[in-house]
C-alpha atoms as a PDB file:
ATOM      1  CA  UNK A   1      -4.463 -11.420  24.595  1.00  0.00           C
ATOM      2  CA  UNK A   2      -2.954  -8.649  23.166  1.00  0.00           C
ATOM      3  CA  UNK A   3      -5.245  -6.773  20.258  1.00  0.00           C
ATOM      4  CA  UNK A   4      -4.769  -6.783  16.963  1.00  0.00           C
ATOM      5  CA  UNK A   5      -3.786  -3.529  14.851  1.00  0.00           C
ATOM      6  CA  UNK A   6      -6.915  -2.364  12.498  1.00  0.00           C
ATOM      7  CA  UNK A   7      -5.880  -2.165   9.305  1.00  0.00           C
ATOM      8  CA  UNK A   8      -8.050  -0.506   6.065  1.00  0.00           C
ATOM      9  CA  UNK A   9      -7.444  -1.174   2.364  1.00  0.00           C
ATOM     10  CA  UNK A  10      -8.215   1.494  -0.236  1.00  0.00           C
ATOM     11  CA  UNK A  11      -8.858   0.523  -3.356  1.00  0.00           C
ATOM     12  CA  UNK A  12     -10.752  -3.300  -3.795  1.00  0.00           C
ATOM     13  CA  UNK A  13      -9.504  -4.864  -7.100  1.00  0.00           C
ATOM     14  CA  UNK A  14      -6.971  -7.318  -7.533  1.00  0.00           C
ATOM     15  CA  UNK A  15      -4.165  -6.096  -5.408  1.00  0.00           C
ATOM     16  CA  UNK A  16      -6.587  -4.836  -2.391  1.00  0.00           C
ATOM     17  CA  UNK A  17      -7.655  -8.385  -2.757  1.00  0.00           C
ATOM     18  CA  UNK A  18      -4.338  -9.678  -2.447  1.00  0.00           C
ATOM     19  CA  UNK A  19      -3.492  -7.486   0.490  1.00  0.00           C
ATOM     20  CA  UNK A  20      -6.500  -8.592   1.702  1.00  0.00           C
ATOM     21  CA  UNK A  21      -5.407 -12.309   2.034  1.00  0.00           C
ATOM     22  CA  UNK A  22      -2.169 -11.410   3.299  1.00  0.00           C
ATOM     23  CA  UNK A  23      -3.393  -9.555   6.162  1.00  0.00           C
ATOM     24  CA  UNK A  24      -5.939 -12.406   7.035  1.00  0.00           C
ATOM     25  CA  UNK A  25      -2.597 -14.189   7.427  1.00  0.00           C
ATOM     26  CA  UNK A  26      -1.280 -11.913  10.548  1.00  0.00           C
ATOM     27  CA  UNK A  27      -2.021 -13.200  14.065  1.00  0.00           C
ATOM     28  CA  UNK A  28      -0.978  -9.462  15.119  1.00  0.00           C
ATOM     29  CA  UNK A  29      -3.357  -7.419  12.643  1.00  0.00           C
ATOM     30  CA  UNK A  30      -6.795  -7.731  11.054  1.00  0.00           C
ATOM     31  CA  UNK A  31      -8.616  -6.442   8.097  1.00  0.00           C
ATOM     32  CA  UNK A  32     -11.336  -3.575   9.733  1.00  0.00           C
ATOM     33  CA  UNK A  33     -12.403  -1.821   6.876  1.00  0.00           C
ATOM     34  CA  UNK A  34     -12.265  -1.531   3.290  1.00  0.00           C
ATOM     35  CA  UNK A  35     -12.846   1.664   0.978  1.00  0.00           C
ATOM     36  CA  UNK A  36     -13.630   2.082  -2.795  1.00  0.00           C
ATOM     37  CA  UNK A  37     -15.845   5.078  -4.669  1.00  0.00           C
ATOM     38  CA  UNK A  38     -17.600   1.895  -5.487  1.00  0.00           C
ATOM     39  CA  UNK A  39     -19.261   0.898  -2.511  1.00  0.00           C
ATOM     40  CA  UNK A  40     -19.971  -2.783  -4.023  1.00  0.00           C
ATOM     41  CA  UNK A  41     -16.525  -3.024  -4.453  1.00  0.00           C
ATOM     42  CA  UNK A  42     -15.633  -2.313  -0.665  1.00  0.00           C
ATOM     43  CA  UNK A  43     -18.740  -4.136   0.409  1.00  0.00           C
ATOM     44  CA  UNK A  44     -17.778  -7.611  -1.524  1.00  0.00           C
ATOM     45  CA  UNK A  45     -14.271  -7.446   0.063  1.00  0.00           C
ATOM     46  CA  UNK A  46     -15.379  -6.048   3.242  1.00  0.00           C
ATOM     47  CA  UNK A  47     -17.653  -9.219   3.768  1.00  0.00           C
ATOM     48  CA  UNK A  48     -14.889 -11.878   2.809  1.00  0.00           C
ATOM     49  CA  UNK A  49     -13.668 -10.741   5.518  1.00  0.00           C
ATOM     50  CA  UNK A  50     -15.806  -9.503   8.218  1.00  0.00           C
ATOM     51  CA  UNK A  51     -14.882  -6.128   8.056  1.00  0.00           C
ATOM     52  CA  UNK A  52     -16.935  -2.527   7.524  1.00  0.00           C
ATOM     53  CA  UNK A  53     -17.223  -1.261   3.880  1.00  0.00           C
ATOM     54  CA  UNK A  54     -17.139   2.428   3.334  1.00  0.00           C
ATOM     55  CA  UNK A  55     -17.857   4.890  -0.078  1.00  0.00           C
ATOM     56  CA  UNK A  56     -17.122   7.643   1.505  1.00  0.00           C
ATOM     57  CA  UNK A  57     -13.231   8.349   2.399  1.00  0.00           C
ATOM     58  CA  UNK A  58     -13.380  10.998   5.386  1.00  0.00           C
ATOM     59  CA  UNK A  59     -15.857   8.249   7.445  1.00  0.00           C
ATOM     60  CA  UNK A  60     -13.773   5.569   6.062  1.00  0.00           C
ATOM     61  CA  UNK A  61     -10.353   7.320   7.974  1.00  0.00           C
ATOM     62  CA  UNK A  62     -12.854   8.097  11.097  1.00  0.00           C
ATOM     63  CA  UNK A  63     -12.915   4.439  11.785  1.00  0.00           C
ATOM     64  CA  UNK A  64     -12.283   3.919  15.326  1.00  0.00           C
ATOM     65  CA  UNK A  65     -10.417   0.080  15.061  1.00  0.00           C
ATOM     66  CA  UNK A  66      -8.212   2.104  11.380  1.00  0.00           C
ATOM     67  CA  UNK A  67      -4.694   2.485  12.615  1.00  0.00           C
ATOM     68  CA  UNK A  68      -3.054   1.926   9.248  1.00  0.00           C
ATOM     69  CA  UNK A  69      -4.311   2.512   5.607  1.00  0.00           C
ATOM     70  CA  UNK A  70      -2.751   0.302   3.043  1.00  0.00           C
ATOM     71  CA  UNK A  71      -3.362   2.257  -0.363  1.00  0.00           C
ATOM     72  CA  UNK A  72      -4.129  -0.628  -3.182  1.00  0.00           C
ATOM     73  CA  UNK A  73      -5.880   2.616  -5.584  1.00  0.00           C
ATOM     74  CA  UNK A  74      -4.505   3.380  -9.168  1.00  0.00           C
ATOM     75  CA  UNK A  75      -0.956   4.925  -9.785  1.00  0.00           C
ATOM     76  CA  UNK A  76      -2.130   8.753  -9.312  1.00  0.00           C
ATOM     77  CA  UNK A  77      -4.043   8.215  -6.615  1.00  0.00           C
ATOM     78  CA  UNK A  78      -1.502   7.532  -3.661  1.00  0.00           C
ATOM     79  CA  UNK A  79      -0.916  11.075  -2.766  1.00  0.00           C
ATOM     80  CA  UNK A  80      -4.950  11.939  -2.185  1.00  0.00           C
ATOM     81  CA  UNK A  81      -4.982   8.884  -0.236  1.00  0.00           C
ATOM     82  CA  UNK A  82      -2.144   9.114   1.633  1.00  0.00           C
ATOM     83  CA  UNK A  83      -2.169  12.849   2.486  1.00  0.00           C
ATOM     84  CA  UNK A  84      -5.671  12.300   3.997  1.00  0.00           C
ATOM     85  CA  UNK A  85      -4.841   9.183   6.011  1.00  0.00           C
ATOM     86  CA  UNK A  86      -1.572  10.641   7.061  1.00  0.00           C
ATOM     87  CA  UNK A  87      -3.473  13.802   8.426  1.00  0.00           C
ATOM     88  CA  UNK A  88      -5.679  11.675  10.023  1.00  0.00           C
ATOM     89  CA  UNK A  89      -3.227  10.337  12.476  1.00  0.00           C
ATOM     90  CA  UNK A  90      -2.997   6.921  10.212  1.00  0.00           C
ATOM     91  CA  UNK A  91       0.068   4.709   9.595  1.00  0.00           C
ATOM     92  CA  UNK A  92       0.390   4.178   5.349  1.00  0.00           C
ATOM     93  CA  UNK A  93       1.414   1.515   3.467  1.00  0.00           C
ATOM     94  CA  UNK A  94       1.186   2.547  -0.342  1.00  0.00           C
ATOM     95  CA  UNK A  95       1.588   0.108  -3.431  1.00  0.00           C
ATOM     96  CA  UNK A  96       4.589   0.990  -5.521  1.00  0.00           C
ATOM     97  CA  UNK A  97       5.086   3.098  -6.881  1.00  0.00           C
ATOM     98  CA  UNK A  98       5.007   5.567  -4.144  1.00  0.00           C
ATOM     99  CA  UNK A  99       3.373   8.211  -6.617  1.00  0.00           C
ATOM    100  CA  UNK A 100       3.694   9.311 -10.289  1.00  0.00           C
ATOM    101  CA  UNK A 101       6.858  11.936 -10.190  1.00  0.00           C
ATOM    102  CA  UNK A 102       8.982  12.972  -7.547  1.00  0.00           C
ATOM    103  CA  UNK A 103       7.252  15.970  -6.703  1.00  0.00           C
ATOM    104  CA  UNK A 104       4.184  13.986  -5.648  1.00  0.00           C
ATOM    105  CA  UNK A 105       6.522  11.269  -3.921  1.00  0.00           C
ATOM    106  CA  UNK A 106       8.427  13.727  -1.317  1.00  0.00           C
ATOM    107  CA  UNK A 107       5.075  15.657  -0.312  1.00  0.00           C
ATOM    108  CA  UNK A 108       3.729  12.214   0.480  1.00  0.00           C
ATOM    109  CA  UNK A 109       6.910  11.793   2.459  1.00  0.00           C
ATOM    110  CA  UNK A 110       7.131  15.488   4.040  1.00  0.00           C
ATOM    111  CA  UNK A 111       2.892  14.836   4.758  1.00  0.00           C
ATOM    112  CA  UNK A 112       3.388  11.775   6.445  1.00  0.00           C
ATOM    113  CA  UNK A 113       6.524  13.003   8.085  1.00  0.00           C
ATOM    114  CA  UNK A 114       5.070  16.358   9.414  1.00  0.00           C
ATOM    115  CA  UNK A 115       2.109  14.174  10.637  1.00  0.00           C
ATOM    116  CA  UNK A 116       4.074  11.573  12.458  1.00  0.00           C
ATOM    117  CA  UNK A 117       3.327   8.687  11.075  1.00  0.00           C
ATOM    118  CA  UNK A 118       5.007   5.541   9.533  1.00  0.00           C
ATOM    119  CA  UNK A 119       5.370   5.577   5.966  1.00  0.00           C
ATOM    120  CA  UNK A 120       6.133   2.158   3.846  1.00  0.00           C
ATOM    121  CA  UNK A 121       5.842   1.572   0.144  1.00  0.00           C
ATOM    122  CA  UNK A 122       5.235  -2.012  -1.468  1.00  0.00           C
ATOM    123  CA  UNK A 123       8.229  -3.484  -3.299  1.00  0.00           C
ATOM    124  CA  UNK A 124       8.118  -7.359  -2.521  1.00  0.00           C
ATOM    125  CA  UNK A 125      10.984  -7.764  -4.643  1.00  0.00           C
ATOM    126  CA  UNK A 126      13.232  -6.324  -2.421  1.00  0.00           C
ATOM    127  CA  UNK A 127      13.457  -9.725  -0.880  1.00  0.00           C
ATOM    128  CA  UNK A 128      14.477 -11.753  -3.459  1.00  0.00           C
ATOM    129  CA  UNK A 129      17.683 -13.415  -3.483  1.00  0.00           C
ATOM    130  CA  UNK A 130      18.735 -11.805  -6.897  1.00  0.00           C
ATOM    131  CA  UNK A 131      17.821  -8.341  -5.379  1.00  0.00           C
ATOM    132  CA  UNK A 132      19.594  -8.955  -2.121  1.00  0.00           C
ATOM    133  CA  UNK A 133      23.089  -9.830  -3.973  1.00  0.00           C
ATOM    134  CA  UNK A 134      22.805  -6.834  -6.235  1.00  0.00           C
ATOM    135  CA  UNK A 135      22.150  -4.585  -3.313  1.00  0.00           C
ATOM    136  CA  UNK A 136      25.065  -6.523  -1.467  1.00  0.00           C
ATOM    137  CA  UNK A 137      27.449  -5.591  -4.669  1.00  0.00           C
ATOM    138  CA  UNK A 138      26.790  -2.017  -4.880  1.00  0.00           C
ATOM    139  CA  UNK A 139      27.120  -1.921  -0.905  1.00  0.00           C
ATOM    140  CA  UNK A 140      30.525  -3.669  -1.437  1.00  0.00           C
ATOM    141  CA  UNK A 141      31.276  -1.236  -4.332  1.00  0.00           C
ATOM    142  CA  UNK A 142      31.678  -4.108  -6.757  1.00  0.00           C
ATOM    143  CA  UNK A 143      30.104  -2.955  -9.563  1.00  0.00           C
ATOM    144  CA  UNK A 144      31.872   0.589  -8.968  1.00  0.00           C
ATOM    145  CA  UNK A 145      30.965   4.374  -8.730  1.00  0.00           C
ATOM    146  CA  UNK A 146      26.940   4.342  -9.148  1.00  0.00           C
ATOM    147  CA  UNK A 147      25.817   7.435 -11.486  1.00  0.00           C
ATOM    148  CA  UNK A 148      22.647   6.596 -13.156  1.00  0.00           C
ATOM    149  CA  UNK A 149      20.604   2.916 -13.284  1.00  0.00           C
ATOM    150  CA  UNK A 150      18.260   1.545 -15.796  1.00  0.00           C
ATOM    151  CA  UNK A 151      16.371  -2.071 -15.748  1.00  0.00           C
ATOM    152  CA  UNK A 152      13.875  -3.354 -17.918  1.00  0.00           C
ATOM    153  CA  UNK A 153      11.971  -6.178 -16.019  1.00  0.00           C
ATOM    154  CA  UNK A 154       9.573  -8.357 -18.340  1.00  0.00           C
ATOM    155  CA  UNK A 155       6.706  -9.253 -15.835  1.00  0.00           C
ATOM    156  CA  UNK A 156       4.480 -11.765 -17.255  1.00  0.00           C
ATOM    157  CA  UNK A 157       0.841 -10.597 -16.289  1.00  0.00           C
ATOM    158  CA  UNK A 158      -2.273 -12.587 -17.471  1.00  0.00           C
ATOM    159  CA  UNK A 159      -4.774 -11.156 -19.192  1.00  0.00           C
ATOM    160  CA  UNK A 160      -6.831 -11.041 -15.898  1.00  0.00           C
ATOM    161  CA  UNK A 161      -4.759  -8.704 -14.205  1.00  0.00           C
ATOM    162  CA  UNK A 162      -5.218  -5.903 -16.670  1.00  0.00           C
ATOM    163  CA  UNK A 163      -9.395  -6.665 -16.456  1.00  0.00           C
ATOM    164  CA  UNK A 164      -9.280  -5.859 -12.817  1.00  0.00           C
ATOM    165  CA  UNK A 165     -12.240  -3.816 -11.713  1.00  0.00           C
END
């Protein structure tokens, strides 16, 4: 049997939570540790799902089973993460958006780049069907020369999601 790839989540609200769940869904891949300043946090997700709960980042990234760090901390926080994790020889999957300004984004990039490892950044709407025909179009050049983009997406959020811890 072939073993499964260690995977950490930084960051235990909601959306550690749901990453969480999804990994629990992988037959290649497992949940090995969790991190959050607060170390209730980690430890309640960490125990859903029999993995190790860590407060402290550096011994959190010296896990021996951590191959890749999926980054579920706030907006502004994905570059600390991600630099450290990168440096320490660890695949990273961030949570859009990549960072808060471009600046931060491409040393994230260059970081994980210079460190060789895999970079990937959350956007599960990428997959829609919508999303795929508009990518499609501009690909095609059907909607013409491309010089600047705007969208306004309304998101409907419950109340819950903003009361995350």
């Amino acid at each position: 049997m072939q073993q499964k790839t260690g995977i950490g989540i930084v960051g235990c609200g909601l959306i550690g939570k749901v990453h969480a769940e999804a990994v629990s869904l992988l037959d290649s891949a497992s949940l090995v540790a969790t991190y959050s300043r607060n170390f209730q946090n980690a430890d309640a997700l960490a125990s859903a799902h029999q993995a190790r709960a860590y407060s402290d980042y550096e011994e959190f990234l010296k896990d021996p089973e951590l191959k890749i760090v999926c980054i579920c901390s706030p907006s502004g926080l994905h570059l600390e993460h991600g630099e450290a994790a990168a440096r320490a020889g660890k695949h990273v999957l961030v949570e859009k958006p990549i960072e808060i300004d471009l600046e931060r984004a491409d040393r994230l990039i260059n970081v994980c780049r210079e460190s060789g490892v895999k970079l990937g950044v959350i956007f599960q709407s990428r997959f829609l069907e919508s999303t795929r025909k508009i990518k499609l179009a501009m690909d095609e050049g059907l909607l013409g020369d491309r010089m600047v983009a705007d969208a306004y997406i309304k998101w409907y959020r419950a109340p819950e999601y903003y009361a995350g811890s």
